[in-house]
N, C-alpha and C. Protein backbone atom coordinates (compact mmCIF):
# COMPACT_ATOMS: atom_id res chain seq x y z
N UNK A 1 3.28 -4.33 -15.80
CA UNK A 1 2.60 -3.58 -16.84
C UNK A 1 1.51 -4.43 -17.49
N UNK A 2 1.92 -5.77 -17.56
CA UNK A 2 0.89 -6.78 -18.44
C UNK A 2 -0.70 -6.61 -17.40
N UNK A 3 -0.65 -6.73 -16.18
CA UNK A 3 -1.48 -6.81 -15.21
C UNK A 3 -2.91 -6.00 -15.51
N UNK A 4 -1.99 -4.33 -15.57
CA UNK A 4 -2.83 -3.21 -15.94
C UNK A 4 -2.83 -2.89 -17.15
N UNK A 5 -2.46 -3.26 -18.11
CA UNK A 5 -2.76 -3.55 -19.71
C UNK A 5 -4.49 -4.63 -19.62
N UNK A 6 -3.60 -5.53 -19.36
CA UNK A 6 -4.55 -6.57 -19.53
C UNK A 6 -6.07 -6.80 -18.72
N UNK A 7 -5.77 -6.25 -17.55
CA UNK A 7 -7.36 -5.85 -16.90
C UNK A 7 -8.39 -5.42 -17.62
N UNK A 8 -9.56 -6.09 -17.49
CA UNK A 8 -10.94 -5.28 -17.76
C UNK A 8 -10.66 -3.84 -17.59
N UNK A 9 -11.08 -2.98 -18.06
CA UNK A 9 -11.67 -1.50 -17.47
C UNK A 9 -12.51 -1.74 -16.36
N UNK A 10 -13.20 -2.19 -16.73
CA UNK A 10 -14.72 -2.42 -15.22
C UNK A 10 -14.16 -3.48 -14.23
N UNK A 11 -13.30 -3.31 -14.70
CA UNK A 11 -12.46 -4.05 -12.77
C UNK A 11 -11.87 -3.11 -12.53
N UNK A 12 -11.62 -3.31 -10.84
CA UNK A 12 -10.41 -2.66 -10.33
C UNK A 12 -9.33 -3.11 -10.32
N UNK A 13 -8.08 -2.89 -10.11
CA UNK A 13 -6.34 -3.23 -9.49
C UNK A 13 -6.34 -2.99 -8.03
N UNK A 14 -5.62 -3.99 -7.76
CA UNK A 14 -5.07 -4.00 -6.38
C UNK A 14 -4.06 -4.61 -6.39
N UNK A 15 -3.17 -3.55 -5.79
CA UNK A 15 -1.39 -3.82 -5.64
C UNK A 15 -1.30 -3.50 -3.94
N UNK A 16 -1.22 -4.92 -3.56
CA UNK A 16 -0.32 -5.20 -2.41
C UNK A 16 0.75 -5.38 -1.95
N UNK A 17 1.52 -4.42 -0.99
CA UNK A 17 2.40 -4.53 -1.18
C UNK A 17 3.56 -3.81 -1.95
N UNK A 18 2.84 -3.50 -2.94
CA UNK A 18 3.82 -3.05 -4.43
C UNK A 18 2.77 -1.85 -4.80
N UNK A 19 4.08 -0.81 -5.64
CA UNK A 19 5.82 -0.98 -5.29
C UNK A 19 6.24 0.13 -3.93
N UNK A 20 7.02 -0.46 -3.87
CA UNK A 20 8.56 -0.48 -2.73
C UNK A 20 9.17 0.46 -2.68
N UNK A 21 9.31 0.90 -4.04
CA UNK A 21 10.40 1.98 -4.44
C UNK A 21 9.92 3.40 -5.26
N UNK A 22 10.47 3.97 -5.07
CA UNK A 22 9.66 5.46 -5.91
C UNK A 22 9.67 5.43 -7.40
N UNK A 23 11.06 4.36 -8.12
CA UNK A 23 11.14 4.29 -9.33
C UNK A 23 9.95 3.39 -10.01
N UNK A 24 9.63 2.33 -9.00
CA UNK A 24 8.49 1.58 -9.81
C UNK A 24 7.32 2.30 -9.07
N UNK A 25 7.25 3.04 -8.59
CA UNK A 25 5.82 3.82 -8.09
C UNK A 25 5.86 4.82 -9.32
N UNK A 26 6.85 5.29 -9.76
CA UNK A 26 6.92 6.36 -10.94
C UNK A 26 6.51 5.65 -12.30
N UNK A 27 6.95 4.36 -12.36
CA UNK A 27 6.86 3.20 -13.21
C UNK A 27 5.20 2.56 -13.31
N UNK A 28 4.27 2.79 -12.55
CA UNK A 28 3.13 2.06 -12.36
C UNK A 28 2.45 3.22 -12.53
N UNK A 29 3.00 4.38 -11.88
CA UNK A 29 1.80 5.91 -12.25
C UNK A 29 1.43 5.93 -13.91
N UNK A 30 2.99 6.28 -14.52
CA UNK A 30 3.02 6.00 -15.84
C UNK A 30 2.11 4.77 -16.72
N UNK A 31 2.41 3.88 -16.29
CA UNK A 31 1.49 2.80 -16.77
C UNK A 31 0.09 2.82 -16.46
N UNK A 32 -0.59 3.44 -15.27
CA UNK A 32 -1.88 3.51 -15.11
C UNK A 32 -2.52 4.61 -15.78
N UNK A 33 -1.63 5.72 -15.85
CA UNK A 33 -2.05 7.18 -17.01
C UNK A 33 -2.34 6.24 -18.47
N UNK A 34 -1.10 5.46 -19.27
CA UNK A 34 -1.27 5.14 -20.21
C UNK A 34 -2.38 4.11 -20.61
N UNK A 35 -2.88 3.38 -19.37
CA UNK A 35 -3.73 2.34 -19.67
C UNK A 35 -5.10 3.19 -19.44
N UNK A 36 -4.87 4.30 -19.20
CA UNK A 36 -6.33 5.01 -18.69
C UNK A 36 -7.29 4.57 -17.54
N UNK A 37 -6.45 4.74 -16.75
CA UNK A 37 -6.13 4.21 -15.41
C UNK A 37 -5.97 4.87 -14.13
N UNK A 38 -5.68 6.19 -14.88
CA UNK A 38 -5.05 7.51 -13.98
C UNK A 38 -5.53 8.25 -12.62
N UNK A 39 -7.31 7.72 -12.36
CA UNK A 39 -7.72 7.94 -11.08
C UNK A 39 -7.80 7.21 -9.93
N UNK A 40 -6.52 6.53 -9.57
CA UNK A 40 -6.83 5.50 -8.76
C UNK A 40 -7.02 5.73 -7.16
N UNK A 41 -7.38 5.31 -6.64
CA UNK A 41 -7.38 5.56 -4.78
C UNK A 41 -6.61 4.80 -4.44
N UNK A 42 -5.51 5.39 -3.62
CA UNK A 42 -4.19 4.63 -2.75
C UNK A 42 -5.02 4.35 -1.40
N UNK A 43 -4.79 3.62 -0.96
CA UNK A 43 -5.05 3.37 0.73
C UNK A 43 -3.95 2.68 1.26
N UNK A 44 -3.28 3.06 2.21
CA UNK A 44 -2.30 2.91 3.10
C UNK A 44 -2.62 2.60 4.34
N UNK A 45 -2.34 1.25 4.46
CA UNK A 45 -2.35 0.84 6.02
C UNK A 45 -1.03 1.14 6.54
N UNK A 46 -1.70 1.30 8.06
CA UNK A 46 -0.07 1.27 8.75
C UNK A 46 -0.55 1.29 10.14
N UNK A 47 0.62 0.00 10.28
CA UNK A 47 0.75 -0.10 11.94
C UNK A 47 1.89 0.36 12.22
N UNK A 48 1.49 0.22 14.21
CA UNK A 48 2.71 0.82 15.21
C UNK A 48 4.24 -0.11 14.78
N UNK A 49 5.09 0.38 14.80
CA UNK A 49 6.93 -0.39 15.18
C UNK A 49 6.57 -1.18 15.76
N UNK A 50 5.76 -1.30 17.05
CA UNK A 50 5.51 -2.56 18.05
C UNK A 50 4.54 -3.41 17.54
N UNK A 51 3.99 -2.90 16.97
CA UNK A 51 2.90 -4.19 16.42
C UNK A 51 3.60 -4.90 15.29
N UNK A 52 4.19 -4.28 14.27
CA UNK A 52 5.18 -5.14 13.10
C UNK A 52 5.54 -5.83 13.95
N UNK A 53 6.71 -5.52 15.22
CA UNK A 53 7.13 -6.87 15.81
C UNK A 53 6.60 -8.15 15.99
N UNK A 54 5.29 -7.45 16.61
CA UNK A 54 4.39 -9.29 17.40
C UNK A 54 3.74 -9.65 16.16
N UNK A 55 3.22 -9.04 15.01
CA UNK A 55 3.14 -9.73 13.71
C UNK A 55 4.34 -10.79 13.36
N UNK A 56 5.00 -10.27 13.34
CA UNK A 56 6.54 -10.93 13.04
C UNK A 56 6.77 -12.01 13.44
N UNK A 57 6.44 -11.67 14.52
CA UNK A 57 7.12 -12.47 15.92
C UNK A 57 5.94 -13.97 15.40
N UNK A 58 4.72 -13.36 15.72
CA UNK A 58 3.52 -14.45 15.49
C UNK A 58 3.77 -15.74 14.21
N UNK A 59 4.50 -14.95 12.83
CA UNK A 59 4.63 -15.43 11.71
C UNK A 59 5.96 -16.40 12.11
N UNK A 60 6.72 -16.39 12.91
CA UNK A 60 7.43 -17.49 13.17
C UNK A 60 8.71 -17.79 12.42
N UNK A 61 8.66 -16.88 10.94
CA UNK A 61 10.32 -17.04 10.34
C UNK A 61 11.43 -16.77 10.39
N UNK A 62 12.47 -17.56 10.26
CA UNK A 62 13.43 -17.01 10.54
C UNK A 62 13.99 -15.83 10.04
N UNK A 63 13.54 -14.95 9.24
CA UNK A 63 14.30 -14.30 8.76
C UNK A 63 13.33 -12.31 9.57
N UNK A 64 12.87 -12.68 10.22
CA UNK A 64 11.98 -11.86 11.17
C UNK A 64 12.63 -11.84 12.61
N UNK A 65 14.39 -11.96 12.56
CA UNK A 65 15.06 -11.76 13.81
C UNK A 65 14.70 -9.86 13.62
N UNK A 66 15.21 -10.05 15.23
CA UNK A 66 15.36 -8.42 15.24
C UNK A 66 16.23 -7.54 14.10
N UNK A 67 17.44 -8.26 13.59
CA UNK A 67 18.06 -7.09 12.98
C UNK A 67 17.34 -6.98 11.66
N UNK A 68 16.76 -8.26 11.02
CA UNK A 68 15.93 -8.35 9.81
C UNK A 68 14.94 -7.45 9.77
N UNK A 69 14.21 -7.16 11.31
CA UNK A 69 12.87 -6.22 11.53
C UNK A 69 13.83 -4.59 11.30
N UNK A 70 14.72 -4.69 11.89
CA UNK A 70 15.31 -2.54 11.94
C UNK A 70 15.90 -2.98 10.71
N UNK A 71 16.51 -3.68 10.12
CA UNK A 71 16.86 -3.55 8.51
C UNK A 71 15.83 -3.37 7.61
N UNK A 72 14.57 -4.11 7.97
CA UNK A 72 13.51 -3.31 7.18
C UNK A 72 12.70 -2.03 7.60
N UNK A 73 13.08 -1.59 8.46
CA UNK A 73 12.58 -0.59 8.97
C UNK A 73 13.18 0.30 8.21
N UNK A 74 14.58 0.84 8.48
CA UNK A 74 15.16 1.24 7.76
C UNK A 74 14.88 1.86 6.76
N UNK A 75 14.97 0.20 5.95
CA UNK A 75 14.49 0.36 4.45
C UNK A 75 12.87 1.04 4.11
N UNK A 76 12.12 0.67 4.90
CA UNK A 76 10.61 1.43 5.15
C UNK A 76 11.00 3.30 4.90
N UNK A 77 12.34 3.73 6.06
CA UNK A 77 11.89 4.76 5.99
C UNK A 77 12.77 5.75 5.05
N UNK A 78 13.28 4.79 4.13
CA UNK A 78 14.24 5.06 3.23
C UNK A 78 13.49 5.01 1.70
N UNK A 79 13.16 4.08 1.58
CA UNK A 79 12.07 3.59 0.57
C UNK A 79 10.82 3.84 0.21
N UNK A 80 9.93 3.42 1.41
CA UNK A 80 8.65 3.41 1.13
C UNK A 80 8.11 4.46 1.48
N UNK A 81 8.41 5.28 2.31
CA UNK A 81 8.19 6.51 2.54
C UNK A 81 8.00 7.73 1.68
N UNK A 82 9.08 7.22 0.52
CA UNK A 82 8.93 8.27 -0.89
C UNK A 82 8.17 7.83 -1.71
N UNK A 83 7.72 7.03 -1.87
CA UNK A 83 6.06 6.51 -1.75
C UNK A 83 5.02 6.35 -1.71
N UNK A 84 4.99 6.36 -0.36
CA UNK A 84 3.53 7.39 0.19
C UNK A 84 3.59 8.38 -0.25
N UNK A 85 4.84 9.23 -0.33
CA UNK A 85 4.25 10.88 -0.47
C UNK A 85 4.07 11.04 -1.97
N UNK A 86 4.96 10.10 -2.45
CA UNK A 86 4.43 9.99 -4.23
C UNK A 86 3.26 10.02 -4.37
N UNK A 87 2.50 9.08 -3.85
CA UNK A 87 1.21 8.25 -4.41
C UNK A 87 0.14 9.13 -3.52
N UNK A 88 0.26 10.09 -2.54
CA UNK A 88 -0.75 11.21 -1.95
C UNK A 88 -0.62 12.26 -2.72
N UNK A 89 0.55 13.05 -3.27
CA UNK A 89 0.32 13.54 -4.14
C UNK A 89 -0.59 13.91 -5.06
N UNK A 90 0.23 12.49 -5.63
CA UNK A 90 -0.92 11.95 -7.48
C UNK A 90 -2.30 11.47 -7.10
N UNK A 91 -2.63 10.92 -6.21
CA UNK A 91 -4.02 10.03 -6.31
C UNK A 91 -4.71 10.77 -5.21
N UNK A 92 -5.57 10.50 -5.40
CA UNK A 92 -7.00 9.88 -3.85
C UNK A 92 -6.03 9.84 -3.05
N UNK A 93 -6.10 9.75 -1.74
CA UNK A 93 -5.10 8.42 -0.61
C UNK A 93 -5.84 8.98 0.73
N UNK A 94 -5.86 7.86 1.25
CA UNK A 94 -6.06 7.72 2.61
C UNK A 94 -5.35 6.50 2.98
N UNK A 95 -5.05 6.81 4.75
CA UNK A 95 -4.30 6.50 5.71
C UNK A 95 -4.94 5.90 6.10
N UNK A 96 -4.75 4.57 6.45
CA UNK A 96 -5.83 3.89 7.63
C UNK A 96 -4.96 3.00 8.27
N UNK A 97 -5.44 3.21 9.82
CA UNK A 97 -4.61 2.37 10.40
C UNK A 97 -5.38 1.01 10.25
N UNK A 98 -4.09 0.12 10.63
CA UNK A 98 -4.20 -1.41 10.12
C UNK A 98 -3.98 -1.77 11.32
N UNK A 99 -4.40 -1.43 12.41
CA UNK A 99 -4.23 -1.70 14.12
C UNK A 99 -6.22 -2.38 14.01
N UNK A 100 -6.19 -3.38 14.84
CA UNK A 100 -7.57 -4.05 15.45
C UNK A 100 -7.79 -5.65 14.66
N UNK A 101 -9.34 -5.71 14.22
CA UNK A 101 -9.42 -6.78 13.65
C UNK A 101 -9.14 -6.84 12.23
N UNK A 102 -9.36 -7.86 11.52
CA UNK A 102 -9.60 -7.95 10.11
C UNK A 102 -10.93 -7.18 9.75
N UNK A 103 -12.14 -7.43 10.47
CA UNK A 103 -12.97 -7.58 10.19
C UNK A 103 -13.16 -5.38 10.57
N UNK A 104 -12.46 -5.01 11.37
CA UNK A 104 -12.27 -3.48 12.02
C UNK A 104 -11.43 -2.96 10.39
N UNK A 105 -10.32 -3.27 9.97
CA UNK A 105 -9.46 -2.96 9.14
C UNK A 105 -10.04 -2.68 7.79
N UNK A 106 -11.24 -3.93 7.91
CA UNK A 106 -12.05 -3.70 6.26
C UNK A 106 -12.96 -3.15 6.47
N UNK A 107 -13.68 -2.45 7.62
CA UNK A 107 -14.35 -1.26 7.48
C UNK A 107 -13.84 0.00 7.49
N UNK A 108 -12.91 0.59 7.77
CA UNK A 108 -12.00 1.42 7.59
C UNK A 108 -11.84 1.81 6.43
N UNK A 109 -11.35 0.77 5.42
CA UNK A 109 -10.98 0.56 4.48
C UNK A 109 -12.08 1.32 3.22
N UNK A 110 -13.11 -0.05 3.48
CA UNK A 110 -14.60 0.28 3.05
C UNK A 110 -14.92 1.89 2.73
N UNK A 111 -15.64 2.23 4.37
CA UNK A 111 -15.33 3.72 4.72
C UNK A 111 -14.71 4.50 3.92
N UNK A 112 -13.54 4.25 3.76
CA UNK A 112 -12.46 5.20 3.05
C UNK A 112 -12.59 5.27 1.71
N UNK A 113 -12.70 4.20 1.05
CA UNK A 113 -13.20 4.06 -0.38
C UNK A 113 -14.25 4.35 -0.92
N UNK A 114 -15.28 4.60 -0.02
CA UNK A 114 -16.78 4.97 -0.65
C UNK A 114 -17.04 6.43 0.06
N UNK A 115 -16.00 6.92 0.57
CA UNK A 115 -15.61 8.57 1.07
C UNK A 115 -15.08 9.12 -0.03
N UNK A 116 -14.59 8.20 -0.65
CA UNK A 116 -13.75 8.62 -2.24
C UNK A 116 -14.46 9.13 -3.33
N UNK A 117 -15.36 7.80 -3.41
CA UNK A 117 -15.95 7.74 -4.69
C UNK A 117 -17.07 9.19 -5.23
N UNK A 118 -17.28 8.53 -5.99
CA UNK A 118 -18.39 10.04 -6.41
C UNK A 118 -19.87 9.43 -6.03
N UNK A 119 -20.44 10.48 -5.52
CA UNK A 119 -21.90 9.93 -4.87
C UNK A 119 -22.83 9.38 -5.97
């Protein structure tokens, strides 16, 4: 809450990552209405099941065994899933896949955000 309290107006927020759960997605809507905040654009990346793996796999930790990957999966489609449909709902949102380069991903992105905006 301090984050989006405390921001400029003439900045943006960016929450990576976060939140997880529908209660703090319900929890951050609320707080962005109250901070006057309330038009925000969601963008959602998302890769294939097989690509999380070789990400995974690439990142090298231990805790990125297979059952750690379908336990978060799981939890993905238990969790974050109510989520997304929260945050398409309420906001802006676009989908972009997060499959190619960095440099592919932030035009997408780009794209998507200035598809948003007001001309």
């Amino acid at each position: 809450e301090r984050k989006i309290r405390t921001a400029p107006a003439t900045r943006g927020l960016l929450f990576n990552g976060h939140p997880k759960m529908i209660g703090e997605a319900r929890l951050a809507a609320g707080w962005l209405k109250r901070y006057r905040r309330s038009d925000p654009i969601v963008v959602y990346l998302h890769i294939t099941g097989a690509e999380t793996v070789r990400r995974a796999a690439k990142r090298g930790r231990e805790d990125d065994g297979r059952r750690a990957l379908m336990n978060r999966r799981a939890y993905y489609r238990k969790e974050v899933a109510q989520v997304v449909r929260f945050f398409r709902k309420q906001y802006r949102f676009a989908r972009i896949s997060g499959m190619g380069t960095e440099a592919a991903v932030a035009a997408r992105i780009d794209a998507a955000i200035k598809a948003m905006l007001p001309a």
